[in-house]
PDB file of N, CA and C in Angstrom:
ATOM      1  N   UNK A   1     104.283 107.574  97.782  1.00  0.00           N
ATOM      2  CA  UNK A   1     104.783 106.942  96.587  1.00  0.00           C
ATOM      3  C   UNK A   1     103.625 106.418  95.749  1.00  0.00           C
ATOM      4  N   UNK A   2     102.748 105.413  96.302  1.00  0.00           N
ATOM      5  CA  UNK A   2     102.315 104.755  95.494  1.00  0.00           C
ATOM      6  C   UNK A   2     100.769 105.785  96.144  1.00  0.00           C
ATOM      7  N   UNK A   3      99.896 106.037  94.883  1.00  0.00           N
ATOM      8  CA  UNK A   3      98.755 107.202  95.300  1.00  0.00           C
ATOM      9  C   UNK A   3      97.548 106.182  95.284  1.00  0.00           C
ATOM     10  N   UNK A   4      96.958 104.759  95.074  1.00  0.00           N
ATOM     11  CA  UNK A   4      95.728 104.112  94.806  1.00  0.00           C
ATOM     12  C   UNK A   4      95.081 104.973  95.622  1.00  0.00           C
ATOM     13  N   UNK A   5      94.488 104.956  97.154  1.00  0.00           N
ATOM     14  CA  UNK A   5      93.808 105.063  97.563  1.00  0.00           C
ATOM     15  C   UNK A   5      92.734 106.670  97.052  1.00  0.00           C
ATOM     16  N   UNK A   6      93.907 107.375  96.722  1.00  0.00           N
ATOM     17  CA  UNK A   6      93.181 108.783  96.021  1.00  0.00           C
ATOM     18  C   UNK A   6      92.496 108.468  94.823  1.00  0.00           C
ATOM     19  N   UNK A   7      93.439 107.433  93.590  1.00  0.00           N
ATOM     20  CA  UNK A   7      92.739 107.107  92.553  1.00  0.00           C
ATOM     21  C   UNK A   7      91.819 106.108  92.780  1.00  0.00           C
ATOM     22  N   UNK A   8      91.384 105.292  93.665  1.00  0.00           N
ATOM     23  CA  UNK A   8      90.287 104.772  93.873  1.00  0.00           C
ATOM     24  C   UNK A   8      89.229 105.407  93.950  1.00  0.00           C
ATOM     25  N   UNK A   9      89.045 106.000  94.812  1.00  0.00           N
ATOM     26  CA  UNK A   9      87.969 107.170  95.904  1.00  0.00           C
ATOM     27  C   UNK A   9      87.686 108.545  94.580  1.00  0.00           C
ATOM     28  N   UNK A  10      88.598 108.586  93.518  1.00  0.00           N
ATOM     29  CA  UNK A  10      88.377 109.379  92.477  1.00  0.00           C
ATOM     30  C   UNK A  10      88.863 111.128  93.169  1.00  0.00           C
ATOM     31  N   UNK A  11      89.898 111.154  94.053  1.00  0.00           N
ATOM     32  CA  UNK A  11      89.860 111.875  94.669  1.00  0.00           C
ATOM     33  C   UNK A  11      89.347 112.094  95.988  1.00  0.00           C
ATOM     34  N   UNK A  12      88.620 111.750  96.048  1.00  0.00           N
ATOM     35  CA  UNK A  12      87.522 111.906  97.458  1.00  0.00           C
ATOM     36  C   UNK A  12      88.685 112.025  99.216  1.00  0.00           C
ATOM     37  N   UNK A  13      89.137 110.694  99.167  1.00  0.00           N
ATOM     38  CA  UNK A  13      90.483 110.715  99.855  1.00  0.00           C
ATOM     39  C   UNK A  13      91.777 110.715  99.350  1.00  0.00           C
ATOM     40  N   UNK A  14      92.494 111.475 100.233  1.00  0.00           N
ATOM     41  CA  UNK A  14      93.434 112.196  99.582  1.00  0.00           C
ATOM     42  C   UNK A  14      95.063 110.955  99.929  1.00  0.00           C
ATOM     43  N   UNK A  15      96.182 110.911  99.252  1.00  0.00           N
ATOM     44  CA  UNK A  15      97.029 110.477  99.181  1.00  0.00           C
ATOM     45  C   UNK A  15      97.849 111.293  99.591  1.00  0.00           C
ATOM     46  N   UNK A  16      99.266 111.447 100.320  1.00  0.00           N
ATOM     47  CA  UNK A  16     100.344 112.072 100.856  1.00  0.00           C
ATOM     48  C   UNK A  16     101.491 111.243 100.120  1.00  0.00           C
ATOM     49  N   UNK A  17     102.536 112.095  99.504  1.00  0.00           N
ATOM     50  CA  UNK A  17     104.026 111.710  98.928  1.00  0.00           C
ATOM     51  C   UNK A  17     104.351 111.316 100.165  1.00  0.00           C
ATOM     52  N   UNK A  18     105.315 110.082 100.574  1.00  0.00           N
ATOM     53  CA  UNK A  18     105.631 109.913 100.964  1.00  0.00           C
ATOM     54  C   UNK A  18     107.607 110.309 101.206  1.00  0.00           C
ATOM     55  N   UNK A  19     107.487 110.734 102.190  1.00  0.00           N
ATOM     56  CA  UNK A  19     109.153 112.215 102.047  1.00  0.00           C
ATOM     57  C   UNK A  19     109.556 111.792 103.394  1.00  0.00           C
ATOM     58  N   UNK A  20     111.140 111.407 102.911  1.00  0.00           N
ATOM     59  CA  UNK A  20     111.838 110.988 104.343  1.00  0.00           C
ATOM     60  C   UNK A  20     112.632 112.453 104.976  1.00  0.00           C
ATOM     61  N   UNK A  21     113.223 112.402 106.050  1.00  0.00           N
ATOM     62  CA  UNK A  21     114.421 113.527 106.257  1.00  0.00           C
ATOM     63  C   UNK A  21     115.100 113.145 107.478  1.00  0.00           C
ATOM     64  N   UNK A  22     116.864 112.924 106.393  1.00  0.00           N
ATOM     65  CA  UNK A  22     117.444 111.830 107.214  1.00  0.00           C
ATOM     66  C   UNK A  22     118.253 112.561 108.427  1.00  0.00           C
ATOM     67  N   UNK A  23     118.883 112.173 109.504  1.00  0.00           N
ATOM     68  CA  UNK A  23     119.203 112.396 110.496  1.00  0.00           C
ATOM     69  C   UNK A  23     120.764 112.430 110.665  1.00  0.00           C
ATOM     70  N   UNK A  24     121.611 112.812 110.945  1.00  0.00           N
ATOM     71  CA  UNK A  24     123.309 112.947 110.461  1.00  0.00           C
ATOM     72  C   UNK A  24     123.675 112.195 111.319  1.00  0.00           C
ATOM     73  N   UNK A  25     123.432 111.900 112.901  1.00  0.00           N
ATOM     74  CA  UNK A  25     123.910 111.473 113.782  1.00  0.00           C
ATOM     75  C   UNK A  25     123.228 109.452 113.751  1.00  0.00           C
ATOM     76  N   UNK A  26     122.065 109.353 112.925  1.00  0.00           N
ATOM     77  CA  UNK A  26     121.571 108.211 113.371  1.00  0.00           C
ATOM     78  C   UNK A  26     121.484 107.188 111.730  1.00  0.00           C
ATOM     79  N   UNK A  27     121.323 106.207 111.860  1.00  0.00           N
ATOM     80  CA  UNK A  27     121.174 105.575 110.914  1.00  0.00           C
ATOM     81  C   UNK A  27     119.625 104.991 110.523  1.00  0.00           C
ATOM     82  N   UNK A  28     119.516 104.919 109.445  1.00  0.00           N
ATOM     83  CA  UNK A  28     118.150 104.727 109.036  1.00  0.00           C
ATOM     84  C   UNK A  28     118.102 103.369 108.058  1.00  0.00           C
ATOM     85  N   UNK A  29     116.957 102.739 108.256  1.00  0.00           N
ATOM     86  CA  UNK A  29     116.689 101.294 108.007  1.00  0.00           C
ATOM     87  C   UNK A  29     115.191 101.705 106.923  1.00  0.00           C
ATOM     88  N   UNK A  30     114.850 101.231 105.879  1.00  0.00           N
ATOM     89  CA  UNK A  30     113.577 101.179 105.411  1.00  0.00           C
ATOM     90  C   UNK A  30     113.557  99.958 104.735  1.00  0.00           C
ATOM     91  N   UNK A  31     112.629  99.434 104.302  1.00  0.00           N
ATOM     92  CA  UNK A  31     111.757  98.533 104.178  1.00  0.00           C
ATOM     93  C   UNK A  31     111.039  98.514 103.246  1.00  0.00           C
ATOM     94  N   UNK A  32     110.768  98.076 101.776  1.00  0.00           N
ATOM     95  CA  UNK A  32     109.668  98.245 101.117  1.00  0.00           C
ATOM     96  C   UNK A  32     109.543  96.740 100.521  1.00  0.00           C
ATOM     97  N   UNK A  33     108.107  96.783 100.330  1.00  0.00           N
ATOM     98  CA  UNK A  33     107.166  95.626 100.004  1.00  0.00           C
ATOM     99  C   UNK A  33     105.865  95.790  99.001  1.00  0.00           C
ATOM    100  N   UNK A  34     105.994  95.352  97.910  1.00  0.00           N
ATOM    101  CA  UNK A  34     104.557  95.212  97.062  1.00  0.00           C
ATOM    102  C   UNK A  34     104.178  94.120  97.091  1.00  0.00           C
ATOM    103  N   UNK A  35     102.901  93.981  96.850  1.00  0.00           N
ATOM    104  CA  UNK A  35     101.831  92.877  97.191  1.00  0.00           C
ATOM    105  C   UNK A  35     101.434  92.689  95.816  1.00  0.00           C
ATOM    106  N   UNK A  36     101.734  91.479  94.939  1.00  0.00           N
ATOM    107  CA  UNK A  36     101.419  90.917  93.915  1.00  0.00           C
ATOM    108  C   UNK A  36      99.329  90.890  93.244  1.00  0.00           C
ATOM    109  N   UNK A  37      99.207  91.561  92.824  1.00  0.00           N
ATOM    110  CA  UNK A  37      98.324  91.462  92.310  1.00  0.00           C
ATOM    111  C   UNK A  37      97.565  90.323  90.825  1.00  0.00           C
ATOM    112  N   UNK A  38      96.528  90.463  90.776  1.00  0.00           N
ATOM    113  CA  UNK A  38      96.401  89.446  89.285  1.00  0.00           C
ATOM    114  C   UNK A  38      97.072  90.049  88.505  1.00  0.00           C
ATOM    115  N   UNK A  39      97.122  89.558  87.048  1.00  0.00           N
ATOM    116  CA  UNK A  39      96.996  90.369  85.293  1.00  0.00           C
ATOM    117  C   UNK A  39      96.432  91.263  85.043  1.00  0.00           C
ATOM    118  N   UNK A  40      94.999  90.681  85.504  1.00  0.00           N
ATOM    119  CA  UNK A  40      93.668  91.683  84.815  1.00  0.00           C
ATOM    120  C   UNK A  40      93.260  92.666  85.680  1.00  0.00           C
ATOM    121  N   UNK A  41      93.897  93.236  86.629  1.00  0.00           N
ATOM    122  CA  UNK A  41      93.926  94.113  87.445  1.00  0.00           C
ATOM    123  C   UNK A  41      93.709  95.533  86.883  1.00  0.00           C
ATOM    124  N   UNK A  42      92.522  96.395  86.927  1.00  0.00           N
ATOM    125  CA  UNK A  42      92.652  97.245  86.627  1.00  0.00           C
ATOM    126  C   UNK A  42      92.976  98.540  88.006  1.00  0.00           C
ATOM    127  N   UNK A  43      93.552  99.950  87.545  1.00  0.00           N
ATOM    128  CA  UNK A  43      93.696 100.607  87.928  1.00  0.00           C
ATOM    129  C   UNK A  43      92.989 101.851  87.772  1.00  0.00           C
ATOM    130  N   UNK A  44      92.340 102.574  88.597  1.00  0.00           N
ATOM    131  CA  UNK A  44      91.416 103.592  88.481  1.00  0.00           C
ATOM    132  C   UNK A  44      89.690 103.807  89.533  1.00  0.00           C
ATOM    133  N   UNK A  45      89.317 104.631  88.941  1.00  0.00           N
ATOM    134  CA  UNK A  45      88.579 104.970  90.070  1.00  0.00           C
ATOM    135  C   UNK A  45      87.053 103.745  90.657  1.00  0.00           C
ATOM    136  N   UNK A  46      86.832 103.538  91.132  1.00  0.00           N
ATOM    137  CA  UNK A  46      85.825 102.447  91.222  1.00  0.00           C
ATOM    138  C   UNK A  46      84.344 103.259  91.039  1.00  0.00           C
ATOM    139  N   UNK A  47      83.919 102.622  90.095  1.00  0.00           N
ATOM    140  CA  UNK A  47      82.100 103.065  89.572  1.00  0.00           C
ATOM    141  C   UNK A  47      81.399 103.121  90.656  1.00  0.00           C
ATOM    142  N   UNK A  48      81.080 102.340  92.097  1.00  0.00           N
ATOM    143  CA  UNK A  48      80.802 102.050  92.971  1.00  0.00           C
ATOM    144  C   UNK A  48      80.827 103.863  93.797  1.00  0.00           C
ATOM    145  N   UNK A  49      82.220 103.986  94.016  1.00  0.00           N
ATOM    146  CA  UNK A  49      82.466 105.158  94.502  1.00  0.00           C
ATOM    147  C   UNK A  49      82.327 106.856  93.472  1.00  0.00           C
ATOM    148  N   UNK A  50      82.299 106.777  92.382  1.00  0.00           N
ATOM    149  CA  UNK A  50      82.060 107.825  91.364  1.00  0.00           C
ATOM    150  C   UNK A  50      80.821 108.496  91.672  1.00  0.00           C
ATOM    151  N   UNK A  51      79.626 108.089  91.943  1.00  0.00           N
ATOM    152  CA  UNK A  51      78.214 108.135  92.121  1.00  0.00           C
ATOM    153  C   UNK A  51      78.002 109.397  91.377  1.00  0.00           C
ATOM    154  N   UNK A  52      77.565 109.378  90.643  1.00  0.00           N
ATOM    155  CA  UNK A  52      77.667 110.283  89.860  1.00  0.00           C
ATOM    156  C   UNK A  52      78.544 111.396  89.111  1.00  0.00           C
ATOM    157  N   UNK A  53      79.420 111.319  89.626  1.00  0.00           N
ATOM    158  CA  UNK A  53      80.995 112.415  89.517  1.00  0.00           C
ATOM    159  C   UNK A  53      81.477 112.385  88.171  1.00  0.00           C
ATOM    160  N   UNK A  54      82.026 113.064  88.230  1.00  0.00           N
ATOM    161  CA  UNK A  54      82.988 112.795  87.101  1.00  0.00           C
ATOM    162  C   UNK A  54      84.169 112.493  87.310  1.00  0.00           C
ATOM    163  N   UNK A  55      84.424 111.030  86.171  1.00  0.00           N
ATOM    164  CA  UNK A  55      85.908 110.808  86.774  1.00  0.00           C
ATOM    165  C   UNK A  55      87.290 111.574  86.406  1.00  0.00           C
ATOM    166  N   UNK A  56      88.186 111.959  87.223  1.00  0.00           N
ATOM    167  CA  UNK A  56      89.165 112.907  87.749  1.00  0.00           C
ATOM    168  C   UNK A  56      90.565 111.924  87.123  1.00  0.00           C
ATOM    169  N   UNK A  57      90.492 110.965  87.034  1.00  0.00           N
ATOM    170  CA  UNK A  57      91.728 109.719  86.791  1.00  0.00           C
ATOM    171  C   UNK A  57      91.820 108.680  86.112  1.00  0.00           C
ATOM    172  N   UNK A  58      92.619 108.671  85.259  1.00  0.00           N
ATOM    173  CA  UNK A  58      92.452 107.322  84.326  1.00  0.00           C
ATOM    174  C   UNK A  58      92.303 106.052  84.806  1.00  0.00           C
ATOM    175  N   UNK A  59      91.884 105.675  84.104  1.00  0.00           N
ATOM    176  CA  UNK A  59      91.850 103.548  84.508  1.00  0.00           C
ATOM    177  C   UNK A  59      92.840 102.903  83.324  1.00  0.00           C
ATOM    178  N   UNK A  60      93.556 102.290  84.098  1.00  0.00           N
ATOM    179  CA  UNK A  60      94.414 101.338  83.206  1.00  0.00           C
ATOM    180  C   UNK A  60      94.888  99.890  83.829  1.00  0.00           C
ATOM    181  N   UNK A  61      95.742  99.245  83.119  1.00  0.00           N
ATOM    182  CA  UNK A  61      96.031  97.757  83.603  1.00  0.00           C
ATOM    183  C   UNK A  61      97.291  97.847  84.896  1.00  0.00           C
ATOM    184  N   UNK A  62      97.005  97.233  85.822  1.00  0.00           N
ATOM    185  CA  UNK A  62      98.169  97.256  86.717  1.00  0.00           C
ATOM    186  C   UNK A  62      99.556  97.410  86.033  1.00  0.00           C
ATOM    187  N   UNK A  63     100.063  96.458  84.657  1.00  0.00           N
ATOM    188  CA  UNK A  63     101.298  96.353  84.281  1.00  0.00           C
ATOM    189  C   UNK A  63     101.283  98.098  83.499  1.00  0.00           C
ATOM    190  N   UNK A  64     100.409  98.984  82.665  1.00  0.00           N
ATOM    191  CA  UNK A  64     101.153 100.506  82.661  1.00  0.00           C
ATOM    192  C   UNK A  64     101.384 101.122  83.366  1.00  0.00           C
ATOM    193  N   UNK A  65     100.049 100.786  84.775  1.00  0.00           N
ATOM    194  CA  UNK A  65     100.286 101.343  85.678  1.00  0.00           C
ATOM    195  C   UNK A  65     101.821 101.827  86.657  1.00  0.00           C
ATOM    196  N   UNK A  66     102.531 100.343  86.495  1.00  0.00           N
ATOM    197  CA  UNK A  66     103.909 100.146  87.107  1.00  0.00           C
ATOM    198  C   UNK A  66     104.684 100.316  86.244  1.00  0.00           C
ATOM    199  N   UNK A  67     104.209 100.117  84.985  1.00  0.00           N
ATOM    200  CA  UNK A  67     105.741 100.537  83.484  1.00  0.00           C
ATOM    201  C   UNK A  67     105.823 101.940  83.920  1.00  0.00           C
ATOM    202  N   UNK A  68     104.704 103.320  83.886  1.00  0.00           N
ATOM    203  CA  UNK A  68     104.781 104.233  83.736  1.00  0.00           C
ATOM    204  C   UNK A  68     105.110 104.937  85.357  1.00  0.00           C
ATOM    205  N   UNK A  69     105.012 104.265  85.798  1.00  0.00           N
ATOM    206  CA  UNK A  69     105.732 104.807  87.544  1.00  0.00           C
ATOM    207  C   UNK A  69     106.781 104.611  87.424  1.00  0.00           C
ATOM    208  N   UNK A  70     107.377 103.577  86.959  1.00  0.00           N
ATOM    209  CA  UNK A  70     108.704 102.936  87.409  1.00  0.00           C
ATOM    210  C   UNK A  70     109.545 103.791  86.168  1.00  0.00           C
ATOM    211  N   UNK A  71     109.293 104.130  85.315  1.00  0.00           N
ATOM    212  CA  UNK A  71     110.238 104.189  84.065  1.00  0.00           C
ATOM    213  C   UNK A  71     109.652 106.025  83.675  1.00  0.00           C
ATOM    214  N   UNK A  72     108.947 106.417  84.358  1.00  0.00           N
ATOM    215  CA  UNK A  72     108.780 108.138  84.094  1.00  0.00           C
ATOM    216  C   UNK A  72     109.584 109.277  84.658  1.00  0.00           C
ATOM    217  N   UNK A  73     110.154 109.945  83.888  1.00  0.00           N
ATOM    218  CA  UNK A  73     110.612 110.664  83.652  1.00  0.00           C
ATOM    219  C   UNK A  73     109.789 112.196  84.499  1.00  0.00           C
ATOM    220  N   UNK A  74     109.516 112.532  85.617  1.00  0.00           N
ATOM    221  CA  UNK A  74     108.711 113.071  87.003  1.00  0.00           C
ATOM    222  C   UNK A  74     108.467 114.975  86.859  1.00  0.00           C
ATOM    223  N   UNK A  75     109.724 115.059  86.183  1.00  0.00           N
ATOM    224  CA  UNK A  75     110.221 116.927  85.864  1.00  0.00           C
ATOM    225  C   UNK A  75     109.844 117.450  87.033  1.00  0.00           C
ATOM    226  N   UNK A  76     109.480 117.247  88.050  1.00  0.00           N
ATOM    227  CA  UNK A  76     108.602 117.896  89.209  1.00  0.00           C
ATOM    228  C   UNK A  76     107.422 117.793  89.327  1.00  0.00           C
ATOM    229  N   UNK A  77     106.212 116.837  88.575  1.00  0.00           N
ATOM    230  CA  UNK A  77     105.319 116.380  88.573  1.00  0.00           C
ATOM    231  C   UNK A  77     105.235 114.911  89.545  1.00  0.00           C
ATOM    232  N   UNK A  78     103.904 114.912  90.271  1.00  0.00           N
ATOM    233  CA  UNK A  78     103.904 113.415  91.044  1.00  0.00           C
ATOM    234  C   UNK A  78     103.262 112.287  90.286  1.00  0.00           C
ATOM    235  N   UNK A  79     103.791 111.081  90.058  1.00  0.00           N
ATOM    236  CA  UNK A  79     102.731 110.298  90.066  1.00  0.00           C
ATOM    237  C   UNK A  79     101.182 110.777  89.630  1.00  0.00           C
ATOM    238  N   UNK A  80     101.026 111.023  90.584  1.00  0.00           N
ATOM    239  CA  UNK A  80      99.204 110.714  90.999  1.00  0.00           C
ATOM    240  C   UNK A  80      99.333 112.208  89.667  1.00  0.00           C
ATOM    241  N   UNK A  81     100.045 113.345  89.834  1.00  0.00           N
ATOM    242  CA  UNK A  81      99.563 114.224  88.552  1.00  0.00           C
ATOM    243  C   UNK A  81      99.235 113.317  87.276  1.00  0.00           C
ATOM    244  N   UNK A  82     100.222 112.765  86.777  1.00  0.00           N
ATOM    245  CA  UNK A  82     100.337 111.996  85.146  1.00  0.00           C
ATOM    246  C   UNK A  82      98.937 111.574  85.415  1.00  0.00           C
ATOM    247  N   UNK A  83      98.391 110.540  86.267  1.00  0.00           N
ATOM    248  CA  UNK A  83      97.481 109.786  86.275  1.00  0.00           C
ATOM    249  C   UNK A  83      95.752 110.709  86.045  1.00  0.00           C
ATOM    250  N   UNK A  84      96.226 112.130  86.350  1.00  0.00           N
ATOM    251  CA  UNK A  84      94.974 112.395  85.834  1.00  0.00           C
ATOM    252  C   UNK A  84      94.091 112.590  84.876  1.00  0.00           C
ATOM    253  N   UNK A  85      93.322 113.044  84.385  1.00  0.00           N
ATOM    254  CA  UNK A  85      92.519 113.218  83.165  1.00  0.00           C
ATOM    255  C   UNK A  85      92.256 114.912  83.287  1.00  0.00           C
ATOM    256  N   UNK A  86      93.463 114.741  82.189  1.00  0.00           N
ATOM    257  CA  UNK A  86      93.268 115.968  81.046  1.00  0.00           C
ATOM    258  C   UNK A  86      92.228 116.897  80.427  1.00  0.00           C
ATOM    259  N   UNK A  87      91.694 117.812  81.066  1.00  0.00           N
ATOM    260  CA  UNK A  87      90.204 118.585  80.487  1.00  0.00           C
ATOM    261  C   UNK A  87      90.574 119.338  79.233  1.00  0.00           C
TER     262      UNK A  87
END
């Protein structure tokens, strides 16, 4: 679901969709939790880790970050696609 660790690393490490597949006979319980961040939170690849690269993913503020997850419109595209940079 949520891809940071790929857009951190600028790619480098990779992110997995997270995909359930439910069971007919058993019942299933999940759980989800986000962890409050600041305002000024940005989103995107860290300079630190780029070392020379080119960056692969936009940087933006935590709040588009979550407007545009939460409220996009997917067509068969993931997440982490939108978030990249366009050549």
């Amino acid at each position: 679901m949520l891809c940071f660790k790929q857009i951190f690393t600028n790619g480098k490490y990779k992110s997995i969709e997270h995909r359930v597949v439910t069971h007919s006979q058993k019942e299933r319980l999940s759980i989800a939790s986000l962890h409050s961040t600041g305002n000024d939170v940005l989103i995107g690849p860290l300079s630190e880790l780029l070392g020379g690269c080119e960056q692969k993913y936009k940087t933006t503020s935590r709040d588009e970050y979550f407007r545009g997850f939460f409220a996009a419109k997917l067509d068969g595209k993931s997440h982490l696609e939108r978030m990249k940079i366009k050549k």
